[in-house]
Protein backbone atom coordinates (compact mmCIF):
# COMPACT_ATOMS: atom_id res chain seq x y z
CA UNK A 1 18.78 54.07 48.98
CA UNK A 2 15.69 52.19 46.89
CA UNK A 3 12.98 50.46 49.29
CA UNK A 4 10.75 48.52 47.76
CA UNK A 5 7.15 49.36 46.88
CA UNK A 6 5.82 46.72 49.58
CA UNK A 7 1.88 46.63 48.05
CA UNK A 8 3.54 46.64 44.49
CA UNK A 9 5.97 43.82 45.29
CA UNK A 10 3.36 41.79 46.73
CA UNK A 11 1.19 41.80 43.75
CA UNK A 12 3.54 39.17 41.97
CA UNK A 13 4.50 37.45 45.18
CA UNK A 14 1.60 34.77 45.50
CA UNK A 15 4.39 32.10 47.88
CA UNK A 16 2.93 34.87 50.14
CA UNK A 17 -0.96 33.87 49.05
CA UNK A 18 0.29 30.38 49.88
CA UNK A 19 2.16 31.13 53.47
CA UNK A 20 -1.10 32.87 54.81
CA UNK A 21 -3.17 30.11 53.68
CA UNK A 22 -0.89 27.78 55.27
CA UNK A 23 -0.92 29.92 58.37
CA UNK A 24 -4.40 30.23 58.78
CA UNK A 25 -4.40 26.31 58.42
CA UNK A 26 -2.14 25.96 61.25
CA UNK A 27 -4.05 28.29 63.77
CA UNK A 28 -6.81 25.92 64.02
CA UNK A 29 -4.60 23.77 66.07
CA UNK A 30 -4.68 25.17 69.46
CA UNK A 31 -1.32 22.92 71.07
CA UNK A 32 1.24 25.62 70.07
CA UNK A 33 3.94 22.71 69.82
CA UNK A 34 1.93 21.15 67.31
CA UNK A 35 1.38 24.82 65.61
CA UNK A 36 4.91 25.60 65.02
CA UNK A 37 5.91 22.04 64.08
CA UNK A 38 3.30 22.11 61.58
CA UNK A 39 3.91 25.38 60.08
CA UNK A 40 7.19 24.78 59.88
CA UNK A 41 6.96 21.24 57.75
CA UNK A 42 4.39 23.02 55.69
CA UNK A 43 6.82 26.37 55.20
CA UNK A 44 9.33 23.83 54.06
CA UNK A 45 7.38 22.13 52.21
CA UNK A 46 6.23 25.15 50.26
CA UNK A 47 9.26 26.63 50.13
CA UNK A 48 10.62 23.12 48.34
CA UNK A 49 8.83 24.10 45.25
CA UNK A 50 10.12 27.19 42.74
CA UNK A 51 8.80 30.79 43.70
CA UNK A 52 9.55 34.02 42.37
CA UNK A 53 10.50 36.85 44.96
CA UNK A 54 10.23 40.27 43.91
CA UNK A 55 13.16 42.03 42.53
CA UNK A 56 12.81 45.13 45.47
CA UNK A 57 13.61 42.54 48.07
CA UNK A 58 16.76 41.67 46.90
CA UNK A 59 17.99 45.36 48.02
CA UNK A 60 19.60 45.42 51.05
CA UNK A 61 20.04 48.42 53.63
CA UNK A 62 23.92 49.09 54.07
CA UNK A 63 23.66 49.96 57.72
CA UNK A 64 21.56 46.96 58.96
CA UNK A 65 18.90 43.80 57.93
CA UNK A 66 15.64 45.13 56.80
CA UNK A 67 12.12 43.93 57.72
CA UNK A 68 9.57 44.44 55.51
CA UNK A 69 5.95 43.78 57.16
CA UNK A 70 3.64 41.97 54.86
CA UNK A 71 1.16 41.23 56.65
CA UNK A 72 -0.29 42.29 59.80
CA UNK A 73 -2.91 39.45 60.74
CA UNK A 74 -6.00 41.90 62.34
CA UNK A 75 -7.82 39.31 64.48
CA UNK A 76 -6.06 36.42 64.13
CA UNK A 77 -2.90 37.94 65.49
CA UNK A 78 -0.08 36.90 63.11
CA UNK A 79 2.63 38.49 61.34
CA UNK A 80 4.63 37.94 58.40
CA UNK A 81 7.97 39.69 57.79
CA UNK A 82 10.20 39.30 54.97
CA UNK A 83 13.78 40.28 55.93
CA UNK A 84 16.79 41.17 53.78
CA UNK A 85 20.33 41.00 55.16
CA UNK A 86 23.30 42.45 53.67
CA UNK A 87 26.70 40.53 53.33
CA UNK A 88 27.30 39.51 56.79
CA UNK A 89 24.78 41.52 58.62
CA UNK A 90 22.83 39.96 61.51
CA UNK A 91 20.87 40.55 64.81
CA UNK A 92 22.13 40.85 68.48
CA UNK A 93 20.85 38.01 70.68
CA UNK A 94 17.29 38.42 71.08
CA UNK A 95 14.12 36.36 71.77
CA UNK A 96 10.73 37.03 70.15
CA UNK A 97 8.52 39.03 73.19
CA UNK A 98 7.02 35.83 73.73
CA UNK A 99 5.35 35.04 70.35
CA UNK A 100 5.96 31.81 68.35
CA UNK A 101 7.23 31.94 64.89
CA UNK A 102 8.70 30.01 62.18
CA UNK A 103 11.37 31.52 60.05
CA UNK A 104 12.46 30.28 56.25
CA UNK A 105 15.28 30.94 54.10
CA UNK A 106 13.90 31.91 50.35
CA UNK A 107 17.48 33.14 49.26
CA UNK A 108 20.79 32.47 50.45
CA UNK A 109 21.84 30.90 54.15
CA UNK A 110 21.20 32.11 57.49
CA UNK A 111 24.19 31.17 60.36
CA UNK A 112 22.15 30.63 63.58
CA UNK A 113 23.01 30.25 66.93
CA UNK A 114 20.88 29.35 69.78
CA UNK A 115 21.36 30.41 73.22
CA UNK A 116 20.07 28.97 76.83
CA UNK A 117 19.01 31.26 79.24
CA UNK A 118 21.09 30.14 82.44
CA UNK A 119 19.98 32.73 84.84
CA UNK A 120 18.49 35.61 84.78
CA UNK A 121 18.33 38.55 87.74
CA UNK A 122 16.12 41.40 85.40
CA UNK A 123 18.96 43.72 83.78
CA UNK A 124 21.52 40.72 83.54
CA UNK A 125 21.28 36.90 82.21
CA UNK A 126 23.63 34.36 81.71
CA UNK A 127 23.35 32.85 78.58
CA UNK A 128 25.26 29.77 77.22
CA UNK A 129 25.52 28.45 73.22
CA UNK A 130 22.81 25.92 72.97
CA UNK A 131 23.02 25.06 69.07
CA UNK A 132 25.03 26.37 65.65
CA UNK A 133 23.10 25.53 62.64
CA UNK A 134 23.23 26.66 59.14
CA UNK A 135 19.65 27.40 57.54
CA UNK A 136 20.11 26.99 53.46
CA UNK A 137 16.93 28.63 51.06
CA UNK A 138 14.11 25.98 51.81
CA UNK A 139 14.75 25.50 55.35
CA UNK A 140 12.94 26.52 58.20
CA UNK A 141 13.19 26.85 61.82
CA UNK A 142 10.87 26.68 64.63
CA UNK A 143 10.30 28.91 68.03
CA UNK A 144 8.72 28.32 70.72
CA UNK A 145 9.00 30.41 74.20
CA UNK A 146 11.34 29.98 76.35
CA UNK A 147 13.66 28.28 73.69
CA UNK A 148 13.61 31.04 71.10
CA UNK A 149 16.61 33.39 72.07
CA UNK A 150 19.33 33.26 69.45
CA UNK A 151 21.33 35.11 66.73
CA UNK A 152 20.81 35.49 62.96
CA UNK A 153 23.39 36.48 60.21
CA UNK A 154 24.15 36.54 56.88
CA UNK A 155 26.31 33.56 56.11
CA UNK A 156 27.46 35.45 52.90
CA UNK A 157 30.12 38.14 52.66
CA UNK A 158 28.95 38.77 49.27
CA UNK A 159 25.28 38.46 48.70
CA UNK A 160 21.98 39.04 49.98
CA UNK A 161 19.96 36.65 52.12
CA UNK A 162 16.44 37.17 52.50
CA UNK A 163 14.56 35.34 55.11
CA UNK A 164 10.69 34.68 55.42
CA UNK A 165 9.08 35.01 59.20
CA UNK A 166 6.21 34.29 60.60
CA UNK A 167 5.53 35.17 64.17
CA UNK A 168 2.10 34.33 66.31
CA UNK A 169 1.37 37.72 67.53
CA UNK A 170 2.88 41.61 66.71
CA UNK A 171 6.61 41.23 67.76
CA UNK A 172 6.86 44.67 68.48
CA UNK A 173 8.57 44.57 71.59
CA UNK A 174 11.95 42.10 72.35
CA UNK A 175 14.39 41.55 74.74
CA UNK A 176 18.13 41.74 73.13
CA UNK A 177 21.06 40.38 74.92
CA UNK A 178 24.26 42.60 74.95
CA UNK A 179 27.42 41.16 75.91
CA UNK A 180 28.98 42.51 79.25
CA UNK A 181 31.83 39.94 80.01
CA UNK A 182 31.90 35.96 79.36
CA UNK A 183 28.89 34.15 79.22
CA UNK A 184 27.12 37.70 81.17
CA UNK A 185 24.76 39.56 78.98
CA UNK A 186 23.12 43.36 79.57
CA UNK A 187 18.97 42.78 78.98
CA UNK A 188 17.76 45.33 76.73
CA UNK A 189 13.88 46.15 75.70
CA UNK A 190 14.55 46.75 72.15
CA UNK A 191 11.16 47.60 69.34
CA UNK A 192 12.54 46.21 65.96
CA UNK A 193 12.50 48.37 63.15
CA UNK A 194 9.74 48.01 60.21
CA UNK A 195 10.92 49.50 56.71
């Protein structure tokens, strides 16, 4: 299986210069509402313009998505992931450990759905479908805690999707919701996988 070269790749992957800039930008603004609405025009906005995404991105990981950490924000606290999902692959039901983020489609489409938390008694929840949305190459989505729990896949059963994320602090820790009967979900600590 080829990974890519993640310091190589970056070197002719300046969107990236661009999406720190832009992130940095937003972090002045202190009303995390107004952080992630911001961030999330401005992803789209830069996103709306041509980039070039490094070739080793494109390869996907047969068993499950891939996230590739690209930067790790020191001080300031951010991240930025890129992610590459096979044909079809996606996440469980999850929420972000209580970071806010911003995620953009650079290839493909994205099938999202987003889920309410209902109720909640520690090892169980009841969750309902809140929203189903589509997220073509340009878009972006917001997050913001509590409303952040939902599912991502690959809309494609043919090609890669690759998916840009920026999240407020380390999301190194999640919650993922496992189905146990209708609308009753199994809570699950889960730490995402970095390639």
């Amino acid at each position: 299986m080829h990974r890519p070269d993640v310091s190589r790749a970056l070197a002719s992957f300046p969107l990236l210069d661009d999406v720190v800039a832009l992130t940095t930008i937003s972090l002045a603004t202190r009303d995390l509402s107004r952080r992630v609405q911001l961030l999330t025009e401005g992803m789209s906005g830069l996103l709306g313009t041509r980039h070039e995404i490094p070739d080793g991105f494109f390869v996907p990981d047969p068993g499950r998505y891939r996230r590739h950490l690209l930067v790790d924000g020191g001080s300031a606290g951010y991240q930025v992931l890129l992610m590459t999902w096979g044909p079809g692959q996606g996440t469980d039901i999850h929420d972000h450990g209580g970071s806010w983020g911003v995620e953009s489609v650079l290839h493909g489409a994205l099938d999202i759905t987003e889920y309410e938390l209902q109720d909640e008694d520690g090892s169980c929840a009841e969750l309902s479908v809140a929203r189903r949305r589509r997220l073509e190459a340009g878009q972006s989505l917001g997050l913001l805690p509590p409303g952040d729990l939902h599912a991502c896949r690959n809309a494609s059963k043919r090609d890669v999707a690759l998916s840009l994320h920026v999240y407020g602090e380390a999301v190194d820790q999640v919650r993922t919701f496992q189905s146990a009967s209708h609308a009753r979900y199994r809570v699950v600590q889960h730490n995402p996988v970095v390639a």
